[in-house]
C-alpha atoms as a PDB file:
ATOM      1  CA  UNK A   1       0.000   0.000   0.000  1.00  0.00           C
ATOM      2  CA  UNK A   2       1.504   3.247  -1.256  1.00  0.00           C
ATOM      3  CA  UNK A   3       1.841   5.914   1.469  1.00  0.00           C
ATOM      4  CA  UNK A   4       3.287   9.248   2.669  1.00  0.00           C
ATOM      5  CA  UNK A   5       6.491   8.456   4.505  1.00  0.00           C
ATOM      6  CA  UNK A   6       6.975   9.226   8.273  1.00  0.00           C
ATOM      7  CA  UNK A   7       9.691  11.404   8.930  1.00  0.00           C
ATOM      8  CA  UNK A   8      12.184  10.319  10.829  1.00  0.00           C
ATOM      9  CA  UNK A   9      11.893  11.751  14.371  1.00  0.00           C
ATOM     10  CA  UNK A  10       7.972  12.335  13.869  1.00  0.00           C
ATOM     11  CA  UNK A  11       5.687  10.742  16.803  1.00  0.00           C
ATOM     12  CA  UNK A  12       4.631   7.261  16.168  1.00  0.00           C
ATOM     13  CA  UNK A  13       1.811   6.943  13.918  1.00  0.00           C
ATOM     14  CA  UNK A  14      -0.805   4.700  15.545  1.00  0.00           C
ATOM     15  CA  UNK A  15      -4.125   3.277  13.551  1.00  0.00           C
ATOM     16  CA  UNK A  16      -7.078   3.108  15.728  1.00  0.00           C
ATOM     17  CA  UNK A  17     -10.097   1.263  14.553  1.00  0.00           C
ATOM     18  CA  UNK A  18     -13.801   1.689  16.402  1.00  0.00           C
ATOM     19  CA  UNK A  19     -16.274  -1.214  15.548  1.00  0.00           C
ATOM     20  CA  UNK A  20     -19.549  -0.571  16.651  1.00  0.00           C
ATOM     21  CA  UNK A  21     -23.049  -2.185  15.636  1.00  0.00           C
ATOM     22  CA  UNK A  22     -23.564  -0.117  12.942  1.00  0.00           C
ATOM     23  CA  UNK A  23     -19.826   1.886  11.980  1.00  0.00           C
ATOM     24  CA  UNK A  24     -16.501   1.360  11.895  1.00  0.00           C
ATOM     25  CA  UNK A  25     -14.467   4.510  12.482  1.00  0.00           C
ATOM     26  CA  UNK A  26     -10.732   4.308  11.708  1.00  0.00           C
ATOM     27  CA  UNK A  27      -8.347   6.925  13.292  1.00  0.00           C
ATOM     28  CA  UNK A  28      -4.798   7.698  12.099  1.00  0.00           C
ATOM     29  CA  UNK A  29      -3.264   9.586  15.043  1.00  0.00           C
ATOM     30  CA  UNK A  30       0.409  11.442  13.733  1.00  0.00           C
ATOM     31  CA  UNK A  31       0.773  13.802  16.346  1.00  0.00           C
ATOM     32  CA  UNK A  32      -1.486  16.448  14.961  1.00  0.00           C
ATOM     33  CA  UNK A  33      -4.133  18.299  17.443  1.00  0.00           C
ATOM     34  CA  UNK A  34      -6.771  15.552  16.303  1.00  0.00           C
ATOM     35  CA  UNK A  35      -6.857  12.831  14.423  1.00  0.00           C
ATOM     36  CA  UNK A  36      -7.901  12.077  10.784  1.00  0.00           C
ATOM     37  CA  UNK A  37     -10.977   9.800  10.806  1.00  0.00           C
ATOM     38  CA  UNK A  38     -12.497   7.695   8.032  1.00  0.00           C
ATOM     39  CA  UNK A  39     -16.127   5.531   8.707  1.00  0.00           C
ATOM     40  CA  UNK A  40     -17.850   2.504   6.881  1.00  0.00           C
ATOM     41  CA  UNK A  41     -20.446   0.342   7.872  1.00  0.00           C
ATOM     42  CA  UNK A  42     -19.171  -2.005   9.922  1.00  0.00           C
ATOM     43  CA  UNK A  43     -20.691  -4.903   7.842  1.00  0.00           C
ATOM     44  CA  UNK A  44     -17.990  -3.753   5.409  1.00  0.00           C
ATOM     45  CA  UNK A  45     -14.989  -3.833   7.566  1.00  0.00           C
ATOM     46  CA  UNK A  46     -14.150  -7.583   7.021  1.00  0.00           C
ATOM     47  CA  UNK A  47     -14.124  -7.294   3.457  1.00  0.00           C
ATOM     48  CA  UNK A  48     -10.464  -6.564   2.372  1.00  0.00           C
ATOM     49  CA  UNK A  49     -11.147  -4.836  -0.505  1.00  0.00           C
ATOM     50  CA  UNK A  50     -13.607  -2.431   1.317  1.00  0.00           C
ATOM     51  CA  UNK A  51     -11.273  -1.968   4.136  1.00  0.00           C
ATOM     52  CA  UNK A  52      -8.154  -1.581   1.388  1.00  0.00           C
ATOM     53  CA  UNK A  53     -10.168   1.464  -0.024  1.00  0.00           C
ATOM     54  CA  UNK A  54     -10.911   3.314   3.223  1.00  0.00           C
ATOM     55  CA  UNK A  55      -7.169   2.316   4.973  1.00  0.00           C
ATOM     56  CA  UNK A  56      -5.625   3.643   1.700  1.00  0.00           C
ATOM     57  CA  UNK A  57      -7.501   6.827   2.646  1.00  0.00           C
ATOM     58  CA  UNK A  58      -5.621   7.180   5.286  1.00  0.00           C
ATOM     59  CA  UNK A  59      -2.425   6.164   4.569  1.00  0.00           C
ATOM     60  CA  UNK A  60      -2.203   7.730   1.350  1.00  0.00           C
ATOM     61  CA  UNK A  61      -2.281  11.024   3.183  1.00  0.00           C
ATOM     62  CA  UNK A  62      -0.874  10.747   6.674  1.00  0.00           C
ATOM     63  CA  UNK A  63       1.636   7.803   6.632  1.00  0.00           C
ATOM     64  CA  UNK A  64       1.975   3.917   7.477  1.00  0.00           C
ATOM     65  CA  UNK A  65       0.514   3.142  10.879  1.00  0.00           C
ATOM     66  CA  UNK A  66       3.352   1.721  13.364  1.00  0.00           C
ATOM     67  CA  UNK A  67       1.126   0.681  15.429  1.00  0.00           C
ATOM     68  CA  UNK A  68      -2.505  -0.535  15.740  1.00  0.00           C
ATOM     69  CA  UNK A  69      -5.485  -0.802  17.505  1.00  0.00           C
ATOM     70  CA  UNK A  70      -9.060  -2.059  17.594  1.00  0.00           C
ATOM     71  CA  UNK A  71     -11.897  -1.744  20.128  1.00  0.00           C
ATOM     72  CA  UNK A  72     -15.177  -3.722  18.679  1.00  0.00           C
ATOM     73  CA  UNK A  73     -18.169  -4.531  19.965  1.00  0.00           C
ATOM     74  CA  UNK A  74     -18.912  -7.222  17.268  1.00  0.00           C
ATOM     75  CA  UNK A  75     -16.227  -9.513  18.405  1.00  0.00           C
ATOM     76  CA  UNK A  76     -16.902 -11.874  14.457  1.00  0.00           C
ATOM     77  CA  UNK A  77     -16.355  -8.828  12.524  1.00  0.00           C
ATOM     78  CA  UNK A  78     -13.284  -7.522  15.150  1.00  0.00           C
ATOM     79  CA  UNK A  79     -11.304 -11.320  14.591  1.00  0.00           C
ATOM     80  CA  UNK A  80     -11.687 -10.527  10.845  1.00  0.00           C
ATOM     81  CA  UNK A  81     -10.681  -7.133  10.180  1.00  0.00           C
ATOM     82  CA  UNK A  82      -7.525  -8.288  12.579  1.00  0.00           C
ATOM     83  CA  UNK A  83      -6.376 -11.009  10.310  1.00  0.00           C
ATOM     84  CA  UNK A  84      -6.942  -8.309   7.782  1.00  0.00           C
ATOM     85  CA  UNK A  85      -5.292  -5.386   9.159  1.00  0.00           C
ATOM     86  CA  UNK A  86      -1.943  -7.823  10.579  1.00  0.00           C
ATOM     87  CA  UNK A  87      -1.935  -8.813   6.700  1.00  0.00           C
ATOM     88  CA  UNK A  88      -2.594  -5.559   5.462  1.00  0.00           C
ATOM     89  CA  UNK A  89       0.290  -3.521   7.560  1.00  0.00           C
ATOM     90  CA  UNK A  90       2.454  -6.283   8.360  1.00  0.00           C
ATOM     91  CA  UNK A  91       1.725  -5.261  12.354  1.00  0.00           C
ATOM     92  CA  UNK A  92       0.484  -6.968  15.678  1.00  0.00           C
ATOM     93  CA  UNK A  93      -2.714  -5.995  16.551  1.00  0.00           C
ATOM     94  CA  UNK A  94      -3.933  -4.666  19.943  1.00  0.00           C
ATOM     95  CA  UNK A  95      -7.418  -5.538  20.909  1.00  0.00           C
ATOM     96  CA  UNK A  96      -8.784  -3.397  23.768  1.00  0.00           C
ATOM     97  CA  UNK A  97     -10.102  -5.313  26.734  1.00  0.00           C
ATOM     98  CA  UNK A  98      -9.828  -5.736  30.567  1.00  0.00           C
ATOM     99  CA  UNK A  99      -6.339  -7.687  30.280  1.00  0.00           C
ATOM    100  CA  UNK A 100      -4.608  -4.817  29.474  1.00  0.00           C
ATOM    101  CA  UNK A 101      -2.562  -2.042  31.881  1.00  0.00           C
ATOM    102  CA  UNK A 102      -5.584   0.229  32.522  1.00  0.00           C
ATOM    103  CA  UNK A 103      -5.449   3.986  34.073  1.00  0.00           C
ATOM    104  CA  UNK A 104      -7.955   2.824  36.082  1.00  0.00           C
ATOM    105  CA  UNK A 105      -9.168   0.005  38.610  1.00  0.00           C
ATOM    106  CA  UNK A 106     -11.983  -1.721  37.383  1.00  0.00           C
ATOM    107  CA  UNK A 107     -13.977  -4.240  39.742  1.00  0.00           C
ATOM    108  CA  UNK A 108     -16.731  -5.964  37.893  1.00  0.00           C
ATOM    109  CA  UNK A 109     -18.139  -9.366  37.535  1.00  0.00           C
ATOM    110  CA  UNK A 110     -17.457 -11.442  34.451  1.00  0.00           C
ATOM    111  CA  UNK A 111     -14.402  -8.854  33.414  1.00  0.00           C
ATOM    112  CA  UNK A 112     -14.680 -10.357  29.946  1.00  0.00           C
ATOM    113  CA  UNK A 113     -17.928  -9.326  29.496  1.00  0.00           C
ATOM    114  CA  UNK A 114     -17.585  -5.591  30.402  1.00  0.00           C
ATOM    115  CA  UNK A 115     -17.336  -3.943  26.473  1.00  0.00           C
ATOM    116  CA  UNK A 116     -13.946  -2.752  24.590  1.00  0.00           C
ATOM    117  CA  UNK A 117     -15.798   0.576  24.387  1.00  0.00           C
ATOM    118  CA  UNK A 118     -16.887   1.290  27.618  1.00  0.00           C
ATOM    119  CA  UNK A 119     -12.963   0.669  28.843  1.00  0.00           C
ATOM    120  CA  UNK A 120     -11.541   2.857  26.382  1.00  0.00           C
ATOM    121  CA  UNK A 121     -14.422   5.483  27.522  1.00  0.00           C
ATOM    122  CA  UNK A 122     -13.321   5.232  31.403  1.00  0.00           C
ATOM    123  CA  UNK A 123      -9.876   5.446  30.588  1.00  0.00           C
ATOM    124  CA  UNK A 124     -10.296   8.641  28.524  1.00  0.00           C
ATOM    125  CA  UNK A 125     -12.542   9.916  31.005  1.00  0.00           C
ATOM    126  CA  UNK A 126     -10.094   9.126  33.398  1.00  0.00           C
ATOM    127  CA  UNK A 127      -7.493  10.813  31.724  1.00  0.00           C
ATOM    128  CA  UNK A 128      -9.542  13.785  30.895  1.00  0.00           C
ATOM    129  CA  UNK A 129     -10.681  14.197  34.358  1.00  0.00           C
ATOM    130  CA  UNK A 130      -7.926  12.781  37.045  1.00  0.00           C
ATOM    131  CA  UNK A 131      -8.437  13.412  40.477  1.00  0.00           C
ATOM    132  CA  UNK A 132     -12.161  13.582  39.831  1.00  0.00           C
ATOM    133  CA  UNK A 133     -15.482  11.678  39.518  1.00  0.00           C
ATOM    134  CA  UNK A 134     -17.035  11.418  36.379  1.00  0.00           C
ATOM    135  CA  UNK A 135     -19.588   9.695  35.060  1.00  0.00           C
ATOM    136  CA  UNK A 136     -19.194   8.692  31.150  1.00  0.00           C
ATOM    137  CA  UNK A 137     -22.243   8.260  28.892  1.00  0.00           C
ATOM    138  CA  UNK A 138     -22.130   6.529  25.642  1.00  0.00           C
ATOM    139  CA  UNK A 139     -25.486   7.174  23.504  1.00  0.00           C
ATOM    140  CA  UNK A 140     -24.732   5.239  20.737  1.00  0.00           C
ATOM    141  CA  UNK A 141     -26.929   2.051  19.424  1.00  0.00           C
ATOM    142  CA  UNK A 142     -27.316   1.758  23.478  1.00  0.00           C
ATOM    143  CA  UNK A 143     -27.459   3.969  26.049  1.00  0.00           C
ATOM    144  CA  UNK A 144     -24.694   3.499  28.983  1.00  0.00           C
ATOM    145  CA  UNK A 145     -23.385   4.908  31.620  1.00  0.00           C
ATOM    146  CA  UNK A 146     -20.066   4.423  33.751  1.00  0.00           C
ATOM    147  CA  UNK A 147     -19.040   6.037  36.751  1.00  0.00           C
ATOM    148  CA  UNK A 148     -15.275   6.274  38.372  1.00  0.00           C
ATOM    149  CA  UNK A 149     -14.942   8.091  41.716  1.00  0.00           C
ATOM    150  CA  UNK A 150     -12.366  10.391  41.899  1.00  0.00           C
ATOM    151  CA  UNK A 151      -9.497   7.820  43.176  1.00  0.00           C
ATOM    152  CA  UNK A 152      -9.774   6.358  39.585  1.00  0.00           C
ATOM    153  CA  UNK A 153     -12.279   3.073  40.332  1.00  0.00           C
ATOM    154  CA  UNK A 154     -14.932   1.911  38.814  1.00  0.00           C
ATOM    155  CA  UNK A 155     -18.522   2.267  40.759  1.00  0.00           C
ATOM    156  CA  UNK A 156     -20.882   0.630  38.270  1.00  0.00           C
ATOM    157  CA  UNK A 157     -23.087   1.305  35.595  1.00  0.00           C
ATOM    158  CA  UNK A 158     -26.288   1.378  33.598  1.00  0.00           C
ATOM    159  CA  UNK A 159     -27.063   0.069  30.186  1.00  0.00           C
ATOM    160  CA  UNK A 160     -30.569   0.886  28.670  1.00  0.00           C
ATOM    161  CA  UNK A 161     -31.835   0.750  24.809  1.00  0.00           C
ATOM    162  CA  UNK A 162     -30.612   3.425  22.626  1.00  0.00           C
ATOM    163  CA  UNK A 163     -33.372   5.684  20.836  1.00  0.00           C
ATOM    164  CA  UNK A 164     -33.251   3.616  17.149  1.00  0.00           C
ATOM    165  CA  UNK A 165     -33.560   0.561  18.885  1.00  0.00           C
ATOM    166  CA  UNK A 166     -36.846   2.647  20.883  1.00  0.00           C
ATOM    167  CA  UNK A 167     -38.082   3.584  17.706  1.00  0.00           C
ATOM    168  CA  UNK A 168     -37.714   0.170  16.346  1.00  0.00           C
ATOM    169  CA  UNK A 169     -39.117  -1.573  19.189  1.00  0.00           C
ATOM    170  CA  UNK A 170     -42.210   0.125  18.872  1.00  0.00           C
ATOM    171  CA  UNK A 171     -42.390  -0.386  15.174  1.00  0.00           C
ATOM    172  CA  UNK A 172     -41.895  -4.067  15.255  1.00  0.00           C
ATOM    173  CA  UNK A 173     -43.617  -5.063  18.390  1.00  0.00           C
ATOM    174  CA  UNK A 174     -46.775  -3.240  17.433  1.00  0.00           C
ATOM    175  CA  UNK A 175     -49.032  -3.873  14.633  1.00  0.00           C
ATOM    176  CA  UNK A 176     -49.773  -0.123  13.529  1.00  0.00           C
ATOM    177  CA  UNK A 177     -47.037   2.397  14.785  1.00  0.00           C
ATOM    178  CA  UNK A 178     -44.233   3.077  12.294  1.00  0.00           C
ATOM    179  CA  UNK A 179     -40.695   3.656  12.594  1.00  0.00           C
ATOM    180  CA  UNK A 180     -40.078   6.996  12.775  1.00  0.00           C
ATOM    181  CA  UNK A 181     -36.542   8.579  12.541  1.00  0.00           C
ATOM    182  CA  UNK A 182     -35.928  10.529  15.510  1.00  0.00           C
ATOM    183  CA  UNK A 183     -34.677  14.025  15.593  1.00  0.00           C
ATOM    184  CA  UNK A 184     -35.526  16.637  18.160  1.00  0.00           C
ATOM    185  CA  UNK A 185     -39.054  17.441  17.405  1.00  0.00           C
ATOM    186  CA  UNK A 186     -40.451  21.379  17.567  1.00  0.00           C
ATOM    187  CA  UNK A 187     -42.233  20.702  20.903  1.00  0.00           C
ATOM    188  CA  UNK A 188     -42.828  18.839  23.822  1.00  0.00           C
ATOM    189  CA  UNK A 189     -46.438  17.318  22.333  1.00  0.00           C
ATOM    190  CA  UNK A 190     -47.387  15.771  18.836  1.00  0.00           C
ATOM    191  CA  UNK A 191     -49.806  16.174  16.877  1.00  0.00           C
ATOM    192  CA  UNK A 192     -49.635  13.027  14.697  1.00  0.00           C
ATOM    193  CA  UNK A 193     -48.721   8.956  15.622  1.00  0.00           C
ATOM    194  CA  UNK A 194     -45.376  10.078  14.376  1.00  0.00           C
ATOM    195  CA  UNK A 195     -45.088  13.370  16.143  1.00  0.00           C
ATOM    196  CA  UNK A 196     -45.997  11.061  19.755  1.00  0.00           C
ATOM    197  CA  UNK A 197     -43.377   8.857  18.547  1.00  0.00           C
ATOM    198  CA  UNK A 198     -40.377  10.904  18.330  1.00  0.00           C
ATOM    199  CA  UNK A 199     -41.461  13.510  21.040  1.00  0.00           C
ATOM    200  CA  UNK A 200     -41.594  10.374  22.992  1.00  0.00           C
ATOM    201  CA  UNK A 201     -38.595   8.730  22.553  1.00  0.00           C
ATOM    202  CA  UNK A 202     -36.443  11.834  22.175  1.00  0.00           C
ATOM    203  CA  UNK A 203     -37.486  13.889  24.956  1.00  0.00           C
ATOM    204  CA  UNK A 204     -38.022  10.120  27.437  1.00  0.00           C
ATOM    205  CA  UNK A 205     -34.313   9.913  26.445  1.00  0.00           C
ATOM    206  CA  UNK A 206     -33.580  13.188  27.561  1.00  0.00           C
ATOM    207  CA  UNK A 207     -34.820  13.401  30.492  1.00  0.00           C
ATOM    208  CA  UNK A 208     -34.258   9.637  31.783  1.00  0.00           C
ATOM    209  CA  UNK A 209     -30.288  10.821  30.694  1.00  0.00           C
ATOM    210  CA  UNK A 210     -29.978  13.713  32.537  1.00  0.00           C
ATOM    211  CA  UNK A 211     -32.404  12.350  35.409  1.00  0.00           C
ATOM    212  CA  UNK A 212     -30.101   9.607  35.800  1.00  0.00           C
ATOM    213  CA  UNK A 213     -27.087  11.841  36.275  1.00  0.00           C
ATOM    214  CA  UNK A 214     -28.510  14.114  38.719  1.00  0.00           C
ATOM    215  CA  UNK A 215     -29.271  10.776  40.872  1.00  0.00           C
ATOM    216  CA  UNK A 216     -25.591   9.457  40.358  1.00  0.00           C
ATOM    217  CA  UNK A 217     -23.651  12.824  41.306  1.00  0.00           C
ATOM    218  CA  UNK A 218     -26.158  13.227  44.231  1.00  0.00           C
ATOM    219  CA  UNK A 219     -25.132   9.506  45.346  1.00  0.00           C
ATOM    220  CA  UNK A 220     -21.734   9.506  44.668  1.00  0.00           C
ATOM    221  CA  UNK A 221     -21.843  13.118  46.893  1.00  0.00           C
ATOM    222  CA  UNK A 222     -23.301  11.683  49.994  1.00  0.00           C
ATOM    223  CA  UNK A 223     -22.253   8.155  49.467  1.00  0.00           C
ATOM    224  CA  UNK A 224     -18.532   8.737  48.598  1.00  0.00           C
ATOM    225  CA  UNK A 225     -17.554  12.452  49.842  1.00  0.00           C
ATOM    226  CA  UNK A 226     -17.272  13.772  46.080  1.00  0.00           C
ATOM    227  CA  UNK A 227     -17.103  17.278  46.146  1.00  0.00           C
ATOM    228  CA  UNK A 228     -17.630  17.662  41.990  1.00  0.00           C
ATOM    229  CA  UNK A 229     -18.660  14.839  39.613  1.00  0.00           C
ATOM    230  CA  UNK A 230     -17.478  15.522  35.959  1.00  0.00           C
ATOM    231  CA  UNK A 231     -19.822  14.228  32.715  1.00  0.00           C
ATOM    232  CA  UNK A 232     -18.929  13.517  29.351  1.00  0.00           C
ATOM    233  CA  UNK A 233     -21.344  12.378  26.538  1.00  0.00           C
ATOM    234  CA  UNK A 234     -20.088  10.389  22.976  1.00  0.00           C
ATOM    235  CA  UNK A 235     -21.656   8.502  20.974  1.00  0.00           C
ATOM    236  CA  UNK A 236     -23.242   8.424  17.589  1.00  0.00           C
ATOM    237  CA  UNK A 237     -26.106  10.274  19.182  1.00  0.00           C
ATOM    238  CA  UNK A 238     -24.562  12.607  22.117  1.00  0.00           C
ATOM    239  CA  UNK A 239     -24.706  15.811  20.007  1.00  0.00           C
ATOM    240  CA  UNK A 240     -28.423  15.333  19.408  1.00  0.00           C
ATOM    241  CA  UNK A 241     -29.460  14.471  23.350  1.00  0.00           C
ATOM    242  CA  UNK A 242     -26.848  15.621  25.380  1.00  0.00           C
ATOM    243  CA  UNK A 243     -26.826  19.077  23.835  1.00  0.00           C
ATOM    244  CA  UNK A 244     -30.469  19.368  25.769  1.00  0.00           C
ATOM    245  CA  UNK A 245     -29.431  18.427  28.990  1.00  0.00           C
ATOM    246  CA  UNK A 246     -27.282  21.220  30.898  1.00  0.00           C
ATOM    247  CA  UNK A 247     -25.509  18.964  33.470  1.00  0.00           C
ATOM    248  CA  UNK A 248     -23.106  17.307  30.155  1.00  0.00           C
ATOM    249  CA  UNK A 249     -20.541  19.795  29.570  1.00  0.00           C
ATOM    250  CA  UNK A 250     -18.206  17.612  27.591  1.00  0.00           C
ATOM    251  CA  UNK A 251     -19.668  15.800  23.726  1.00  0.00           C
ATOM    252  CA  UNK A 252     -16.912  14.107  22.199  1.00  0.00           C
ATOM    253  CA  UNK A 253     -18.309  11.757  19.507  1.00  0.00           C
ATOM    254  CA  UNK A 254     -14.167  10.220  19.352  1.00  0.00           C
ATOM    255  CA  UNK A 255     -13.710   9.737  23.119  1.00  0.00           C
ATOM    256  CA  UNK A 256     -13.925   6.260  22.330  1.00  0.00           C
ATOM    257  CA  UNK A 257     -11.195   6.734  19.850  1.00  0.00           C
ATOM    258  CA  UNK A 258      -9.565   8.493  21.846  1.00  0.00           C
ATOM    259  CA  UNK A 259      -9.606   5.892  25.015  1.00  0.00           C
ATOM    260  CA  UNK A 260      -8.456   2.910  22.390  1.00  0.00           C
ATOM    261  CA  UNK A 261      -5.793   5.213  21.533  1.00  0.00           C
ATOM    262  CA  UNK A 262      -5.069   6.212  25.300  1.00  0.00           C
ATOM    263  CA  UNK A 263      -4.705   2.174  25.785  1.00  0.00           C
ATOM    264  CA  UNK A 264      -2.505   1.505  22.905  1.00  0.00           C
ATOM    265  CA  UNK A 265       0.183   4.394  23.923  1.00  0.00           C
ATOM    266  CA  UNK A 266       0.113   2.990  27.675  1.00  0.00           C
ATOM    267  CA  UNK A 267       0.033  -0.899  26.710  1.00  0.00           C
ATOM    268  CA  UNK A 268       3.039  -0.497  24.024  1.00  0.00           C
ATOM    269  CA  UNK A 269       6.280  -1.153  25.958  1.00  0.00           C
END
């Protein structure tokens, strides 16, 4: 694969790859303020000449990764794109999960089953926000939250449906509503099936979301002596809901990204 080539005392350049349910995001980080992103359907990932086209992208522009990567949800299509991306680079690659040196302590049941993204989320929020609690919502094709106190462990968390998979629900488990995309409607009450629909599910979502983290700060205040609890949104849907509820002051739809990439830098020695 023909590329720029990395100069010789130029950071490493690191290849970051995002599998969720629905897209792939890959990130070339070279040291710039952020990094250069490309996205395909994850269905698409595992294809090599699909993920030839949208690497080349990349690489054709910013350089040969020297090191990569990937945080998936989809653990078939994350094995795949692997094979692929060792083949394609000639490079190990890292696979984000609980086995690896973490920036912070995380007690949970069944640490296998606690998701690649939700670690690379604490450990950017972590980052982001040492010394303090935070709680970390990802409003993606779910909803979930994660909380760290402020001494860096983890205190638990909530996973709920995300609003397409609302909208869908109703749709399919129902014999007359439709699916209805959701956006944020022009009030509070419709005046159509549709209108119910998404004022339903968008403004349920933002206040059950910004609900919940009143509830959480206000427990992890009297429970755990926080003076300040932190909260940052991502997720394929944060800028649409979090940027209605005042108690998010952080959206970053690549904090994911950015964790994987956290983990990759730490875990590389």
């Amino acid at each position: 694969m023909q590329s720029v080539q990395n100069e010789p005392n130029a950071p490493i350049v690191r290849l970051v790859v995002d599998i969720g349910n629905t897209t792939t995001s890959l990130a070339l980080f070279t040291g710039a303020p952020e990094p250069a992103v490309e996205s395909m359907p994850s269905d698409r990932f595992a294809d090599p000449a699909s993920l030839r086209e949208v690497a080349g992208k990349l690489t054709h522009n910013y350089g040969l990764p020297q090191a990569i990567a990937v945080c998936s949800v989809v653990p078939a299509v994350a094995a795949a794109g692997s094979v692929l991306l060792q083949s394609l680079f000639s490079l190990p690659v890292m696979t984000i999960g609980s086995t690896l040196r973490l920036p912070f302590r995380l007690e949970y049941d069944m640490l296998h089953t606690f998701g690649a993204d939700r670690i690379a989320l604490c450990a950017w929020s972590r980052n982001l926000f040492e010394g303090r609690a935070v709680i970390a919502v990802d409003i993606g094709t779910a909803i979930t939250f994660d909380v760290l106190d402020s001494a860096g462990t983890y205190r638990g968390g909530l996973i709920m449906p995300g609003i397409d998979m609302m909208a869908g629900a109703l749709h399919s488990r129902t014999a007359q509503l439709p699916l209805v995309d959701i956006r944020k409607p022009e009030g509070l009450l419709g005046l159509s099936t549709g209108e119910c629909i998404r004022s339903g599910i968008y403004w349920g979502a933002v206040r059950q979301i910004g609900g919940l983290i009143e509830v959480i700060s206000a427990q992890l205040m009297s429970e755990s002596g926080e003076s300040s609890v932190e909260v940052i949104a991502t997720g394929g849907n944060s800028r649409l809901i979090a940027s209605e509820i005042g108690t998010i002051p952080v959206i970053d739809e690549l904090a994911v990204i950015r964790g994987s990439d956290l983990l990759l830098r730490m875990n590389m020695q």
